[in-house]
Protein backbone atom coordinates (compact mmCIF):
# COMPACT_ATOMS: atom_id res chain seq x y z
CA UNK A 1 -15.61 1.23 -17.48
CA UNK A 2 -14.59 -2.01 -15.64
CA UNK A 3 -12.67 -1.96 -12.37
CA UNK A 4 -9.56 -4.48 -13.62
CA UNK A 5 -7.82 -1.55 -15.47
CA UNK A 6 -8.26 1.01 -13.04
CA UNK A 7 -6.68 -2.17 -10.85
CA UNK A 8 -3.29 -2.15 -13.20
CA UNK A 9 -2.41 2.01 -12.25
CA UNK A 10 -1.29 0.83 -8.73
CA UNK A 11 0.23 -1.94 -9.96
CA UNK A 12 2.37 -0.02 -12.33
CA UNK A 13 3.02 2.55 -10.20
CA UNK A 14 4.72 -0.07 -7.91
CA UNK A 15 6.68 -1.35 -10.70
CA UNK A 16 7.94 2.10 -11.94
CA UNK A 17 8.94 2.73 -8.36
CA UNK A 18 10.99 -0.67 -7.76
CA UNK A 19 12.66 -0.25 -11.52
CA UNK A 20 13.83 2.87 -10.63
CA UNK A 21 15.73 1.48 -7.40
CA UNK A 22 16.87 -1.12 -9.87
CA UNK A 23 20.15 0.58 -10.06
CA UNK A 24 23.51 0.05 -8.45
CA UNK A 25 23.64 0.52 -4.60
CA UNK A 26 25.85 3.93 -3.95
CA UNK A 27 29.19 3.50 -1.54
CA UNK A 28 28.24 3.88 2.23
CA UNK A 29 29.20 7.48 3.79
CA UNK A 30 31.62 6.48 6.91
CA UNK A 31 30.67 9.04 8.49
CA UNK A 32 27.24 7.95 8.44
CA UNK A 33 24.96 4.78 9.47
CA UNK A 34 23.68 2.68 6.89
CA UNK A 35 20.77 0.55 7.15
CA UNK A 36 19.52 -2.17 4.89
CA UNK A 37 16.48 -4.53 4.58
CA UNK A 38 15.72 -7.99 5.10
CA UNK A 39 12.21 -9.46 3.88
CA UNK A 40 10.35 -12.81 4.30
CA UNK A 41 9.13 -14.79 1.12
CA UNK A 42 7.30 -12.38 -1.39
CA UNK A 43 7.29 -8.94 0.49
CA UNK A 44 9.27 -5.87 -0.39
CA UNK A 45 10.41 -3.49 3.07
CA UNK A 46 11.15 -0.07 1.35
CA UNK A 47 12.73 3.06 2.68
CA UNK A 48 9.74 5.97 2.97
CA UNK A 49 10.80 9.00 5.98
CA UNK A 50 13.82 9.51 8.50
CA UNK A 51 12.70 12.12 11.02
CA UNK A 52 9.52 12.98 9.06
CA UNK A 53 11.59 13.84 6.00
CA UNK A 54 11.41 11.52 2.35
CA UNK A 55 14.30 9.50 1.76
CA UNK A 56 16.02 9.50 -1.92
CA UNK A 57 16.23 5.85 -2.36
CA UNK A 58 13.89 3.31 -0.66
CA UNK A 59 16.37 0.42 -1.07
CA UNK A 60 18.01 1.47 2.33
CA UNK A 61 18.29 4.27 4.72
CA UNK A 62 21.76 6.17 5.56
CA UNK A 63 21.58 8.28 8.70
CA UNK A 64 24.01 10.68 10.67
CA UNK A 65 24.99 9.19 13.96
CA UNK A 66 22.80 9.41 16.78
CA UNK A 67 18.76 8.93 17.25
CA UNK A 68 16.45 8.71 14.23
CA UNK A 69 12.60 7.91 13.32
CA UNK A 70 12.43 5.61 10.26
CA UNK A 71 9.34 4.91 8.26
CA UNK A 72 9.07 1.98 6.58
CA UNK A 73 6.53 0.66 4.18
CA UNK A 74 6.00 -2.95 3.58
CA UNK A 75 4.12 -4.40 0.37
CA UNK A 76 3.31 -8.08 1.58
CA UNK A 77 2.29 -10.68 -1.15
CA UNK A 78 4.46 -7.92 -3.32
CA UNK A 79 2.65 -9.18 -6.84
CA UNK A 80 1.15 -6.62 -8.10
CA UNK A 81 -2.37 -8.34 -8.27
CA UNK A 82 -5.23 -7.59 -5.66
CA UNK A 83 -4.10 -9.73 -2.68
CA UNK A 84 -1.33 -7.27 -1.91
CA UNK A 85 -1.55 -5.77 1.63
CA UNK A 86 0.48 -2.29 2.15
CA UNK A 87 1.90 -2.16 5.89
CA UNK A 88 3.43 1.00 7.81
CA UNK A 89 5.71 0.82 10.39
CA UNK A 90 8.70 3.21 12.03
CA UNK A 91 11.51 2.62 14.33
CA UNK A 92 12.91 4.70 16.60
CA UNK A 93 16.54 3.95 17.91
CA UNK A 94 18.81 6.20 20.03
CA UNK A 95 22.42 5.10 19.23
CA UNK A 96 23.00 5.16 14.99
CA UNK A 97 26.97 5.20 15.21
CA UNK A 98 29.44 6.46 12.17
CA UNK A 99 29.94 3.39 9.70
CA UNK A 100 27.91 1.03 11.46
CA UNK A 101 26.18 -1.07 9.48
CA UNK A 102 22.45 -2.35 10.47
CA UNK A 103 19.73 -4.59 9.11
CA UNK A 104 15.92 -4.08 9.70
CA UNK A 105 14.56 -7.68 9.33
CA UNK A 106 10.59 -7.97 8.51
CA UNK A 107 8.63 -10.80 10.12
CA UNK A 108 5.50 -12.07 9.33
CA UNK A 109 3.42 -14.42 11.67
CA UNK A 110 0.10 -14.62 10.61
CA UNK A 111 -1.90 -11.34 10.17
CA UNK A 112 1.26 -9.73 12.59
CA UNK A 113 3.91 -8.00 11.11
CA UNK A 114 6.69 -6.32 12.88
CA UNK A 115 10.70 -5.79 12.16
CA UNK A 116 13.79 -5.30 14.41
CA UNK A 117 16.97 -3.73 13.91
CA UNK A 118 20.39 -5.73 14.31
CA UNK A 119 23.65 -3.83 14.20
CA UNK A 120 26.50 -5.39 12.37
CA UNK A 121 27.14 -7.90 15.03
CA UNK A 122 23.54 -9.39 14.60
CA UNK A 123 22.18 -7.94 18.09
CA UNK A 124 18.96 -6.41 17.87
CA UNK A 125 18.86 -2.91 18.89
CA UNK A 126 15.11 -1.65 18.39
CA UNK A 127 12.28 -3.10 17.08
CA UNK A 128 8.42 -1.99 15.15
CA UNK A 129 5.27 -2.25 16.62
CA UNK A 130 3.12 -4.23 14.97
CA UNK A 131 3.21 -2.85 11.63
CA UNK A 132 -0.56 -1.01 10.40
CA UNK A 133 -1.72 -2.92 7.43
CA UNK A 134 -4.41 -2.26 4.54
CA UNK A 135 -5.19 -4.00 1.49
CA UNK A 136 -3.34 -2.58 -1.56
């Protein structure tokens, strides 16, 4: 057996996964925090743990107020061939507050990856570490 279609299983996997998110984005909980993504170019930032625990939907992240862990997983060069690079990163941030709305914005510069959170007024609140990144 050749390697190339034993290549196309995590490829498909990570289109099943994105179709499935294809769906309409629910209402935001006031009583909650929401928190979206923002990606550079050809990458896709996806929802993965809040506090340890799975999220539901990896499109975004909706928290009760106060402080949180989130995981986040990257998939840079997002393709679906072998160039893709998977990256892990988290967040930690004290002050989630009732129906505020934030954005965790990747950036790329070179082989460093990183994100920060920005509330609704576009101040940054937290920011990743440098993200930990393996080829996909």
């Amino acid at each position: 057996m050749t390697v190339k279609p034993l290549l196309l299983i995590p490829a498909l996997g990570l289109v099943l996964l994105l179709s499935a998110c294809a769906g309409p984005m629910p209402k935001q909980d006031p009583s909650e925090a929401w928190i979206g993504f923002k990606e550079e170019g050809n990458s896709d930032l996806m929802a993965e743990r809040v506090d340890g625990k799975s999220t539901q939907d990896g499109r975004y992240f909706e928290v009760t107020p106060g402080a949180h862990r989130l995981d986040v997983t990257l998939y840079e060069g997002a393709t679906g061939d072998e160039n893709e690079v998977d990256c892990q990163g988290k967040v930690n941030y004290t002050g989630f507050k009732a129906g505020e709305h934030y954005e965790l914005i990747e950036s790329s510069l070179g082989p460093e990856v990183s994100a920060r959170l920005v509330d609704s007024h576009g101040k940054e609140v937290a920011h990743t570490a440098d993200f930990n990144c393996m080829p996909g």
